[in-house]
Protein backbone atom coordinates (compact mmCIF):
# COMPACT_ATOMS: atom_id res chain seq x y z
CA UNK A 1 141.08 -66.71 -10.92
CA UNK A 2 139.78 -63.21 -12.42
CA UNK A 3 137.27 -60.88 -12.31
CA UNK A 4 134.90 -61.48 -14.67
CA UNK A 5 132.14 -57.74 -14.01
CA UNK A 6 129.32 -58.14 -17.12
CA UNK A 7 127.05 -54.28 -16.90
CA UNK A 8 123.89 -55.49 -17.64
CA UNK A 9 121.52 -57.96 -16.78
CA UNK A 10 119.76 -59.03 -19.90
CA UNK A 11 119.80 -61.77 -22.19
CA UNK A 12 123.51 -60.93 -23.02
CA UNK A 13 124.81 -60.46 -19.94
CA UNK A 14 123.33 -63.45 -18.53
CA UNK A 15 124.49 -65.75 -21.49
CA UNK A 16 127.78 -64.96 -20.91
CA UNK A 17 128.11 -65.20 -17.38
CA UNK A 18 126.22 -68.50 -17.38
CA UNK A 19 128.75 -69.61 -19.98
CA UNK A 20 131.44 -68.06 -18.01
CA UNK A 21 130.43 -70.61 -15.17
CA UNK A 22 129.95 -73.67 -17.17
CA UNK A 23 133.68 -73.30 -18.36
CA UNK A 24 135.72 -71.30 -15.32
CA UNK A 25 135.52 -70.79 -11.52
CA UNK A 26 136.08 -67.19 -12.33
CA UNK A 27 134.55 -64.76 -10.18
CA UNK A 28 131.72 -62.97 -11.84
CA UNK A 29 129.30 -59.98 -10.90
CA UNK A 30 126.38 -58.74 -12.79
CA UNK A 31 125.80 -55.35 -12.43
CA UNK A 32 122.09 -53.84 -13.23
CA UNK A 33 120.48 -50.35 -12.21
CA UNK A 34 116.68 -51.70 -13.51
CA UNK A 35 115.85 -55.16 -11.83
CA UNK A 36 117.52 -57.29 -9.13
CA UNK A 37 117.36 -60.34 -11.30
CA UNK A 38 116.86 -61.59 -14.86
CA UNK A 39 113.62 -61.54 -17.02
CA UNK A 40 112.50 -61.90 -20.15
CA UNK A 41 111.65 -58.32 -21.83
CA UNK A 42 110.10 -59.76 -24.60
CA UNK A 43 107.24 -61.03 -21.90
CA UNK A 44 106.43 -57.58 -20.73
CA UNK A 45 103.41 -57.28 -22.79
CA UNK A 46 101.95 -60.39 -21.95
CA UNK A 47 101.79 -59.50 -17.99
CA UNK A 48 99.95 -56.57 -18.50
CA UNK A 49 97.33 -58.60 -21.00
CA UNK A 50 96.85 -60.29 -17.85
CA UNK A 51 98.77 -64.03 -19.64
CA UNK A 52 101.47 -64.29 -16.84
CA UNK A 53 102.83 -62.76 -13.48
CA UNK A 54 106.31 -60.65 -13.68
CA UNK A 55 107.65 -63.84 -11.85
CA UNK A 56 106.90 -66.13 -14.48
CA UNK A 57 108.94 -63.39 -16.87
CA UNK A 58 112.02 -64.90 -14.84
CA UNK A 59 113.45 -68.03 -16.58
CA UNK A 60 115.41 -68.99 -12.95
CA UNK A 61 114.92 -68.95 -9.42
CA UNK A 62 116.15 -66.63 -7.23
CA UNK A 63 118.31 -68.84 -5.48
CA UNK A 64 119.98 -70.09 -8.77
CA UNK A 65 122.57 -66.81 -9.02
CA UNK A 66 124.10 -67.93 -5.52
CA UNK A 67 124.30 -71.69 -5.93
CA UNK A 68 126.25 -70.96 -8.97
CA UNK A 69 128.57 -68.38 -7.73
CA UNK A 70 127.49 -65.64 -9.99
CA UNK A 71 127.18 -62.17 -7.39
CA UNK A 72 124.69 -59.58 -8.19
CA UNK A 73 125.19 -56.29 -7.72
CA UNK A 74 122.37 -53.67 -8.20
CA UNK A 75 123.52 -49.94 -8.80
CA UNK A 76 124.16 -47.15 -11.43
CA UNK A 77 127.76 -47.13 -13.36
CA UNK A 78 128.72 -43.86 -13.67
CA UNK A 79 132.17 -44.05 -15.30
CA UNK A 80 134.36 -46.87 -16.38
CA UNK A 81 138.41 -46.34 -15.99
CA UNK A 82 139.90 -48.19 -18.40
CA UNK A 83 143.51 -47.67 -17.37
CA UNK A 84 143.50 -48.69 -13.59
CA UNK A 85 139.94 -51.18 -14.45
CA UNK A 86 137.91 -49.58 -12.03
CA UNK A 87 133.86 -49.16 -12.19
CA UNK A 88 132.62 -45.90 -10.35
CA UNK A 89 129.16 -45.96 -9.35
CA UNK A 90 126.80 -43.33 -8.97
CA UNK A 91 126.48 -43.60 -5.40
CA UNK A 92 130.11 -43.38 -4.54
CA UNK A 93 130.43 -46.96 -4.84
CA UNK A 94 133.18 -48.99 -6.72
CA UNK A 95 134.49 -52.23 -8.26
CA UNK A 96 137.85 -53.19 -9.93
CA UNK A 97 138.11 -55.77 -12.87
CA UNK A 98 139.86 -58.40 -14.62
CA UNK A 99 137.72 -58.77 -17.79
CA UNK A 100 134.64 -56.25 -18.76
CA UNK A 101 131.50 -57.20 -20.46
CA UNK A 102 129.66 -53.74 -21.51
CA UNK A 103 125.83 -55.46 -22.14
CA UNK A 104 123.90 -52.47 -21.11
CA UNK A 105 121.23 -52.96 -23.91
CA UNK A 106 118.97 -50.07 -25.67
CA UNK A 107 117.26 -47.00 -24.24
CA UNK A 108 114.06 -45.83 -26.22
CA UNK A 109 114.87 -42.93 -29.06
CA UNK A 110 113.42 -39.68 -28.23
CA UNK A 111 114.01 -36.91 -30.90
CA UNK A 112 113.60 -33.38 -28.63
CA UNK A 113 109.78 -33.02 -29.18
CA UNK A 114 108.71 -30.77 -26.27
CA UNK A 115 106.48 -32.14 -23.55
CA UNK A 116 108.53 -35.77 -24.22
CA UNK A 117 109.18 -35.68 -20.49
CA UNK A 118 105.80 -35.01 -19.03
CA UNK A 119 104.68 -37.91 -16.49
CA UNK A 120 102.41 -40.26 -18.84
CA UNK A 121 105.06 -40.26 -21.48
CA UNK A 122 106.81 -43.00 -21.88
CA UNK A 123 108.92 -46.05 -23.86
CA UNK A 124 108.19 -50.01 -23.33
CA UNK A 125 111.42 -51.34 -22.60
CA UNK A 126 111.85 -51.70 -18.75
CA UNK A 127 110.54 -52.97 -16.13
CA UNK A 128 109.69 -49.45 -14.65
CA UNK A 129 107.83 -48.20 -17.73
CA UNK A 130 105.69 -51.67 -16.97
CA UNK A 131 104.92 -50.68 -13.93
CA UNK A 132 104.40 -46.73 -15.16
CA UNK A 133 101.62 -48.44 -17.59
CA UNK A 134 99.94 -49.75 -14.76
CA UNK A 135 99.79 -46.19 -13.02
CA UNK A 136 98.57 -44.16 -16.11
CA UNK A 137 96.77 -46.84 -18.41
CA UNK A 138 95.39 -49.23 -15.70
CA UNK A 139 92.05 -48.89 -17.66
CA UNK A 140 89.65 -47.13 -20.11
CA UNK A 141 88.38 -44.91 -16.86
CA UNK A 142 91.84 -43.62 -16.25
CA UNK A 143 93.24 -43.84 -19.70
CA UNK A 144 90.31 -42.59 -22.09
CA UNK A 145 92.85 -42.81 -24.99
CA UNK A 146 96.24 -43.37 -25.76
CA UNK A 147 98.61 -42.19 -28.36
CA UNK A 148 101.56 -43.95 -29.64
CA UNK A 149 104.43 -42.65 -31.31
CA UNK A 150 106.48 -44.97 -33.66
CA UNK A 151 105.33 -47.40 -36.37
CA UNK A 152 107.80 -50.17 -35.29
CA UNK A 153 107.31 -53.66 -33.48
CA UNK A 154 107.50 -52.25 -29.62
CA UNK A 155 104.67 -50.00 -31.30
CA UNK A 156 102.43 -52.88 -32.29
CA UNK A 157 102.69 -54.45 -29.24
CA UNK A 158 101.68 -51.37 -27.24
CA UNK A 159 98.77 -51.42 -29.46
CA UNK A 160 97.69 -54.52 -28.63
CA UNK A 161 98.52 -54.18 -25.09
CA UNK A 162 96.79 -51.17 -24.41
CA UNK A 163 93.53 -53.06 -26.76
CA UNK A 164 93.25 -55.53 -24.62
CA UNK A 165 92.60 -53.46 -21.76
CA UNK A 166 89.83 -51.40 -24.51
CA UNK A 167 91.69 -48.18 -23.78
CA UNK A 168 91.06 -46.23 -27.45
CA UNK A 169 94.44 -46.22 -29.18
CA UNK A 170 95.74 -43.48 -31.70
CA UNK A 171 99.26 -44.97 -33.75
CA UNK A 172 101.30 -42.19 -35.32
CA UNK A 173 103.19 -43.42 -37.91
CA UNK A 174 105.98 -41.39 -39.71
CA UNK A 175 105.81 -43.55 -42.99
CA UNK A 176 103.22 -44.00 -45.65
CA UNK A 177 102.85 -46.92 -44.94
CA UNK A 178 103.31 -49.45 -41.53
CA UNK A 179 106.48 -50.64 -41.47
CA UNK A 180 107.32 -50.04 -45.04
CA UNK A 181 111.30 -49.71 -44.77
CA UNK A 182 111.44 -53.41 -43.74
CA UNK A 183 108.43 -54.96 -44.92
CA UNK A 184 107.64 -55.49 -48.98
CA UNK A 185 104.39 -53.30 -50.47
CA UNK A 186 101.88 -56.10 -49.93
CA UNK A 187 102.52 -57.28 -46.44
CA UNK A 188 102.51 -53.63 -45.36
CA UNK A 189 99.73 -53.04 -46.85
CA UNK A 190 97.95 -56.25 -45.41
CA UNK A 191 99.05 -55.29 -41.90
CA UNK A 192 98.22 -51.31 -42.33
CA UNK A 193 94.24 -53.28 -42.81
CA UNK A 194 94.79 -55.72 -40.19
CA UNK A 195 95.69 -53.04 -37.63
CA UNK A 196 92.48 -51.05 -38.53
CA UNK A 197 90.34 -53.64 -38.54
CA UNK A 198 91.35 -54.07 -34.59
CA UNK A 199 89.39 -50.62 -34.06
CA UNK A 200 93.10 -49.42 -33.82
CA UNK A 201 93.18 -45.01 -35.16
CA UNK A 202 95.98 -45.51 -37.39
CA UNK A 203 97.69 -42.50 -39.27
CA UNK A 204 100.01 -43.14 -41.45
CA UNK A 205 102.42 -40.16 -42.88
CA UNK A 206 102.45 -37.96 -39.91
CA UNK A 207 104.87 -36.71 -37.22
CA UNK A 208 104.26 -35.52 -33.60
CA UNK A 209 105.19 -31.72 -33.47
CA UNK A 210 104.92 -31.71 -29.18
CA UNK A 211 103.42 -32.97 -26.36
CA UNK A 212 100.88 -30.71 -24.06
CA UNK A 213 100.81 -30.69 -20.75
CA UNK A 214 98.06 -30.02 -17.91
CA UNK A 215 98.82 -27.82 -14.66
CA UNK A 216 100.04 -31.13 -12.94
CA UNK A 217 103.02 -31.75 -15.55
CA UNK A 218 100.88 -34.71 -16.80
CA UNK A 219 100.48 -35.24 -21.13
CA UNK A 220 96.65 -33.93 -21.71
CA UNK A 221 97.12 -34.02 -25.82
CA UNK A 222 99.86 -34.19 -29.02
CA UNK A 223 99.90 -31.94 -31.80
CA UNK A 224 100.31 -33.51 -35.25
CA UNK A 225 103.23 -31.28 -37.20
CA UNK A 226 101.20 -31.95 -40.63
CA UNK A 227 97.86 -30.84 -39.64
CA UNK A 228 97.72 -28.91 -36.54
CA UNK A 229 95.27 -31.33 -35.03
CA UNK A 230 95.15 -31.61 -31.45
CA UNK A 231 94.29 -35.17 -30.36
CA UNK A 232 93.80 -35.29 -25.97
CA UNK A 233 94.85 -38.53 -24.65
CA UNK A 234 96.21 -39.78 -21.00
CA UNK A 235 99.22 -41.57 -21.95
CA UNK A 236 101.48 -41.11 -25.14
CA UNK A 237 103.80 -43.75 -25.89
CA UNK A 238 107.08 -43.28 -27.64
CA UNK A 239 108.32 -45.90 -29.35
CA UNK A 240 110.15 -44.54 -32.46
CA UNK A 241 113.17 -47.42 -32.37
CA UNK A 242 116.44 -47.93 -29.35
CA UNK A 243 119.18 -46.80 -29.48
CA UNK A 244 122.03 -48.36 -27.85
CA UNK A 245 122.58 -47.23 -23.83
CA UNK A 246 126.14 -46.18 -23.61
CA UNK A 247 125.84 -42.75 -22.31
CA UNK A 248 127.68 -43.60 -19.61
CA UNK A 249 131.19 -43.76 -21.78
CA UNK A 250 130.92 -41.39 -24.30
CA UNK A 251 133.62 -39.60 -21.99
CA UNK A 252 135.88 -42.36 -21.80
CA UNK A 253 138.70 -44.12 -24.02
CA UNK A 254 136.57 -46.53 -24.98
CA UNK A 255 135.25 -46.30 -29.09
CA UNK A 256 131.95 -45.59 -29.89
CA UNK A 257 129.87 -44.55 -32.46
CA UNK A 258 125.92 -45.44 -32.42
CA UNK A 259 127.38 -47.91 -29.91
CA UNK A 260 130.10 -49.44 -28.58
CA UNK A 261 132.96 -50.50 -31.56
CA UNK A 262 133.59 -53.65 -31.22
CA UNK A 263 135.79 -56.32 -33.73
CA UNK A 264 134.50 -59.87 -34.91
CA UNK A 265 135.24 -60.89 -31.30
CA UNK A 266 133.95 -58.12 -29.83
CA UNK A 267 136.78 -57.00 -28.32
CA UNK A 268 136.50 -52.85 -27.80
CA UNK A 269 139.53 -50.77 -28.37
CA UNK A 270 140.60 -51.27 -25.04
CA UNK A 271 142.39 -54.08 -23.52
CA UNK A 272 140.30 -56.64 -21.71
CA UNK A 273 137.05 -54.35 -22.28
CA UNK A 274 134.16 -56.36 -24.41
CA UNK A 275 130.69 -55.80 -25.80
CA UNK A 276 127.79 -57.62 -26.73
CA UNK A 277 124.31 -57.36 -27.58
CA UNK A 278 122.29 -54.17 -28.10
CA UNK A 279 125.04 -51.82 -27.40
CA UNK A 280 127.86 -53.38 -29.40
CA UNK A 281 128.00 -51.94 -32.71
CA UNK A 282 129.96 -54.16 -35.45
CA UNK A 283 133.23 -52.41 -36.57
CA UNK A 284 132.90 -54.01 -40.34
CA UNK A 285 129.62 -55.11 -41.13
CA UNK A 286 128.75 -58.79 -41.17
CA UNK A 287 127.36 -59.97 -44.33
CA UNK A 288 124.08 -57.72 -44.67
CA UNK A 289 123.39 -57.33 -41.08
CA UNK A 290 123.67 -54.32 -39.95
CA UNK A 291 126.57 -53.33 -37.24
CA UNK A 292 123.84 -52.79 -34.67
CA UNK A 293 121.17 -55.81 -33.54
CA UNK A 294 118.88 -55.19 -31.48
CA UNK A 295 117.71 -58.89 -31.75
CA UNK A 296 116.93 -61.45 -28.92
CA UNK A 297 118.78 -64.12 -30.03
CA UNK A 298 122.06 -62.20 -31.58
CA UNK A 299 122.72 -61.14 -27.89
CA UNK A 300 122.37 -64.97 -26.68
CA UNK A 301 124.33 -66.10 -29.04
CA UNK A 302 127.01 -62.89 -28.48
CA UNK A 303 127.05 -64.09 -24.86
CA UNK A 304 127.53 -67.65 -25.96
CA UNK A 305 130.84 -66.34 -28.04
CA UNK A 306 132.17 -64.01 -25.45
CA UNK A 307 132.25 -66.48 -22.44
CA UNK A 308 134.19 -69.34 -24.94
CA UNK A 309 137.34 -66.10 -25.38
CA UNK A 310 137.22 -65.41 -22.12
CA UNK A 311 137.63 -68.71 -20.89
CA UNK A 312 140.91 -69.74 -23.56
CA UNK A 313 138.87 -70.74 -27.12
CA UNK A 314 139.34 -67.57 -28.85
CA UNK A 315 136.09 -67.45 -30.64
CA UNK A 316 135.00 -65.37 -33.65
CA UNK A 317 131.40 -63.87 -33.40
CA UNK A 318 129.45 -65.72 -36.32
CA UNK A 319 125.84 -65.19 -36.57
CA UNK A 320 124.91 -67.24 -39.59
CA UNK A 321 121.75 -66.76 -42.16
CA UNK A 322 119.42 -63.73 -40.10
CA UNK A 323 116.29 -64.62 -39.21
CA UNK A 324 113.76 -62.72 -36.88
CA UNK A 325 110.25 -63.54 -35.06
CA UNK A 326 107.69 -60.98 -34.16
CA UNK A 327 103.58 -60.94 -33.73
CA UNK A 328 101.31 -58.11 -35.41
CA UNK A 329 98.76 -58.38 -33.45
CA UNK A 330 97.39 -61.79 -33.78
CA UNK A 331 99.34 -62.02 -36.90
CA UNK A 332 103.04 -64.39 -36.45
CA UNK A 333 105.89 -63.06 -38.68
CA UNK A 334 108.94 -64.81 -39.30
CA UNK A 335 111.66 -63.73 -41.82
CA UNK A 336 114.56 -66.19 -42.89
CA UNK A 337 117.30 -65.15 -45.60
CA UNK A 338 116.87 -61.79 -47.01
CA UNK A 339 114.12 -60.07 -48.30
CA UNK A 340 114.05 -56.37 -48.37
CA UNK A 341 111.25 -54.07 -48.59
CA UNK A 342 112.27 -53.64 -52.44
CA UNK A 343 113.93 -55.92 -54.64
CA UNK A 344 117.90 -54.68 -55.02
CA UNK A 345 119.78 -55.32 -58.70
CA UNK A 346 119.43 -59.23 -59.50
CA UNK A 347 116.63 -59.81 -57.18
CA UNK A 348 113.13 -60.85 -57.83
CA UNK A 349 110.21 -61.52 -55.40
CA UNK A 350 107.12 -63.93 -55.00
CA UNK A 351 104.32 -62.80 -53.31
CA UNK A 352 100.79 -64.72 -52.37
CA UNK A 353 98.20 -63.68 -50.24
CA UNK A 354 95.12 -65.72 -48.66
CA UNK A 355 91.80 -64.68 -49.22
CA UNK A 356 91.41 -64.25 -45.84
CA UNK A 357 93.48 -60.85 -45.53
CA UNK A 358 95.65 -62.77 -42.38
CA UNK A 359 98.33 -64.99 -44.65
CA UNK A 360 101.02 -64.34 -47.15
CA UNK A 361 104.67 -65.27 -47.93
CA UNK A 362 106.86 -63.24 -49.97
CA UNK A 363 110.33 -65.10 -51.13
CA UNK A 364 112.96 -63.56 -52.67
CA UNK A 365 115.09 -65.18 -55.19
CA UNK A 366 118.12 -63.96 -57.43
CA UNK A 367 116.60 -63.14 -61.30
CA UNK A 368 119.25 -64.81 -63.36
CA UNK A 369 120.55 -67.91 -61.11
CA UNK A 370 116.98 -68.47 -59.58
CA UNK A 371 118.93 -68.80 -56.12
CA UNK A 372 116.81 -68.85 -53.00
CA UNK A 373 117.98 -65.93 -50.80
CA UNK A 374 114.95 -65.28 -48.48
CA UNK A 375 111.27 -66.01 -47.32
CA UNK A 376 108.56 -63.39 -45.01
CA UNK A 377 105.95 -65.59 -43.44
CA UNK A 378 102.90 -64.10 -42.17
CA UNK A 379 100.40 -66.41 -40.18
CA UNK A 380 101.90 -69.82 -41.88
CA UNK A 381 104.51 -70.75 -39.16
CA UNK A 382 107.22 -72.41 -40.67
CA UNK A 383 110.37 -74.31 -39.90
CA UNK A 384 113.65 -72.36 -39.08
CA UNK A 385 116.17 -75.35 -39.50
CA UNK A 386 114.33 -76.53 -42.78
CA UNK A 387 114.88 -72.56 -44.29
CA UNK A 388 118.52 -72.53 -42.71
CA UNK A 389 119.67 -75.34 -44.76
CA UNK A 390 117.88 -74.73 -47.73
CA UNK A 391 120.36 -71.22 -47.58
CA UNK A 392 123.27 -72.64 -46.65
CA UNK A 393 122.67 -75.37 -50.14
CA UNK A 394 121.97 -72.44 -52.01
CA UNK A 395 118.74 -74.12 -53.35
CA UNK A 396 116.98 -72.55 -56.32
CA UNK A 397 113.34 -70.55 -56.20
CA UNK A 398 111.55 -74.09 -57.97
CA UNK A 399 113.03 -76.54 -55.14
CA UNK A 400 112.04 -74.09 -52.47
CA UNK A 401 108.28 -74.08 -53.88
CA UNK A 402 108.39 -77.57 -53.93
CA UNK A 403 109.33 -78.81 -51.25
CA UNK A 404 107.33 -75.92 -49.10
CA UNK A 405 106.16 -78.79 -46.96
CA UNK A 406 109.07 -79.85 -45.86
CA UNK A 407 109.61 -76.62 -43.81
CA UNK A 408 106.02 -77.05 -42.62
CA UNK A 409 105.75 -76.20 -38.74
CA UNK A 410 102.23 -78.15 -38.41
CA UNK A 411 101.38 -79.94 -41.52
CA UNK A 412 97.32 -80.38 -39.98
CA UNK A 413 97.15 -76.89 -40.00
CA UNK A 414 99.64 -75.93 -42.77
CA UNK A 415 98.92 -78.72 -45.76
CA UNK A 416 95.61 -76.46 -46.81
CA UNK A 417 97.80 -73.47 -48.19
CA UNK A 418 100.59 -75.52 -50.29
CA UNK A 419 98.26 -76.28 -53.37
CA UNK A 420 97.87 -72.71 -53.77
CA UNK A 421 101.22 -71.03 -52.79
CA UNK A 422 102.54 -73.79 -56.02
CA UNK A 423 99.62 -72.89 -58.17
CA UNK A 424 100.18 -69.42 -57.54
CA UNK A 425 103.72 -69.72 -57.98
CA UNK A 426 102.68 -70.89 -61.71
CA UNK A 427 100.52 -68.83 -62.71
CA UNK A 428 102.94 -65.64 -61.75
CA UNK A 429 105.46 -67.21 -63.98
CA UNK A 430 103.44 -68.77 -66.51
CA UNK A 431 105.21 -72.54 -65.14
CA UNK A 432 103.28 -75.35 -66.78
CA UNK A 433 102.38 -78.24 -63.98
């Protein structure tokens, strides 16, 4: 029997080691330094809108970690010793190991701008900066306005979060436009409007040159670098991207670069040493994915790979077509395939937009063969299987407009939109009916 240790306990870490169990009586240990058991981060935002209680954020019981065997083990790595596989602790505490799983996740980016250490300043990725919310934006009486940092999607929730609470919001965002490295011209532009029209201060093209503080060591007001313009607020929040959280080896033997290096079976340099999820950063590239993902389900399905090596199937890490989920506001994105915020050599795109200003789909096809290489989705929720296959078939741009309701989530509340997504479809390409 060995020693499975997994350093982390989120959605990676506890993949693997419930995998682990399913397919070993190893002995395994999670080790976390934030919470004493699992949780959903993604469901953060919706305890502080008041939509659930932090213990409905836990997908298991307490009680399910000892009935199956898994130990728990709360506490602060310090160093990791490759050579004699021994975890040192911050506290003086240690552990030896068979088999490591590094799953340690993503820390929030901050770039050096003074004050971004004042009390009110913070990220929204732990459970601690929840409960910091609750401290310095309970409400509009304590928090008269907030500034946030970041055009990115931890940004728009905090938006919404701190909306829903009607605490004034100020968004700072670095690019001309929201979001505009990922998303194509028109659904930026149609989200840039949707955010305003939620009474939300957005400024687009502008950086923050520092953080003031008052006599308490408390943010009282940001600078803009552009303009000089001093805006006072109670809470700033910084969510300019992660960045993986492997501070804790950069001393050690073990490879890393934005994270930790890692091979298609995320295996590390070092013998017996994996990583998955946020931290693991992807030696060679896999298709167009970048080598870091700081995606939800990558790090499930990373866990899901890592327990079947460890427990004798050798197992190659294989992600398939990328797709993603997120909300804007009150607005549901979904991506499947590729489509980039520009179209690359060969590539075309087909945009619509609903009247309304809260719908559009942009696809993204190749200009010569007509293949279908990707779909954005914006307030039509579609079906994830129905676009996977349609990939892997290599179907052309006509089938996929065709056949739109086939991929249709709810056809009662979809079938209105098909008509004119088709008619569109024709009239941008001059297609007889």
């Amino acid at each position: 029997m060995q020693h499975v240790v997994i350093i982390g306990n989120g959605i990676s870490g506890v993949t693997a080691a419930r995998h682990i169990r399913k397919h070993s009586n190893n002995r395994i240990t999670i080790i976390s330094a934030e919470t004493e058991f699992f949780f959903s981060r993604t469901a953060l935002m919706y305890v502080y809108m008041g939509h659930m209680k932090f213990e409905h954020t836990q997908p298991y019981e307490n009680w399910f970690w000892k009935k199956n065997n898994i130990e728990l083990k709360q506490g602060y790595v310090k160093t990791v010793d490759p050579k004699s596989k021994i975890l040192n602790f911050a506290n003086g505490d240690s552990l030896a190991y068979d088999k490591l799983i590094i799953a340690t996740g993503s820390k929030p980016n901050k770039f050096g701008w003074p004050g971004q250490d004042l009390k009110g300043v913070q990220g929204l990725y732990h459970k601690q900066e929840l409960d910091d919310l609750e401290v310095f934006a309970p409400n509009n009486k304590v928090c008269k306005r907030a500034v946030i940092v970041g055009g990115g999607l931890i940004g728009i929730e905090l938006a919404e979060m701190l909306s829903s609470r009607n605490i004034p919001v100020t968004f700072l965002v670095r690019e001309s436009s929201f979001w505009n490295g990922v998303l194509p011209e028109g659904e930026s532009a149609m989200i840039n409007r949707h955010i305003k029209n939620h009474h939300i201060d957005l400024r687009l093209g502008v950086n923050l040159k520092e953080i003031t503080s008052d006599k308490n060591g408390k943010a009282k007001s940001i600078i803009i670098a552009e303009t000089g313009e001093e805006i006072p607020c109670d809470l700033v929040g910084l969510t300019a991207g992660v960045s993986p959280n492997i501070d804790f080896i950069k001393n050690s033997s073990i490879e890393t670069k934005r994270g930790v290096l890692v091979n298609r079976y995320l295996e590390t340099n070092m013998p017996d040493i994996y990583a998955i999820g946020d931290c693991a950063e992807q030696r060679e590239a896999i298709g167009q994915r970048r080598p870091i993902e700081a995606v939800w389900y990558t790090g499930r399905m990373m866990g899901e790979t890592i327990a079947q090596t460890l427990c004798g199937n050798k197992t190659m890490y294989n992600p398939g077509h990328w797709f993603n989920s997120a909300k804007f506001l009150d607005i549901e994105y979904q991506t499947y395939g590729w489509v980039f915020s520009k179209p690359r050599e060969n590539e075309s795109h087909f945009h619509w937009k609903h009247a309304d200003d809260t719908k559009c789909i942009t696809i993204c096809y190749h200009s010569k063969t007509e293949e279908f290489l990707g779909i954005n989705t914006f307030g039509i929720r579609m079906r994830h299987e129905v676009f996977d296959k349609w990939l892997t078939e290599k179907r052309d741009v006509n089938y996929v407009i065709e056949h739109l309701k086939n991929a249709n989530f709810d056809p009662e509340l979809y079938a209105s939109y098909e008509l004119e997504i088709q008619q569109a479809f024709q009239n941008q390409f001059q297609i007889s009916a």
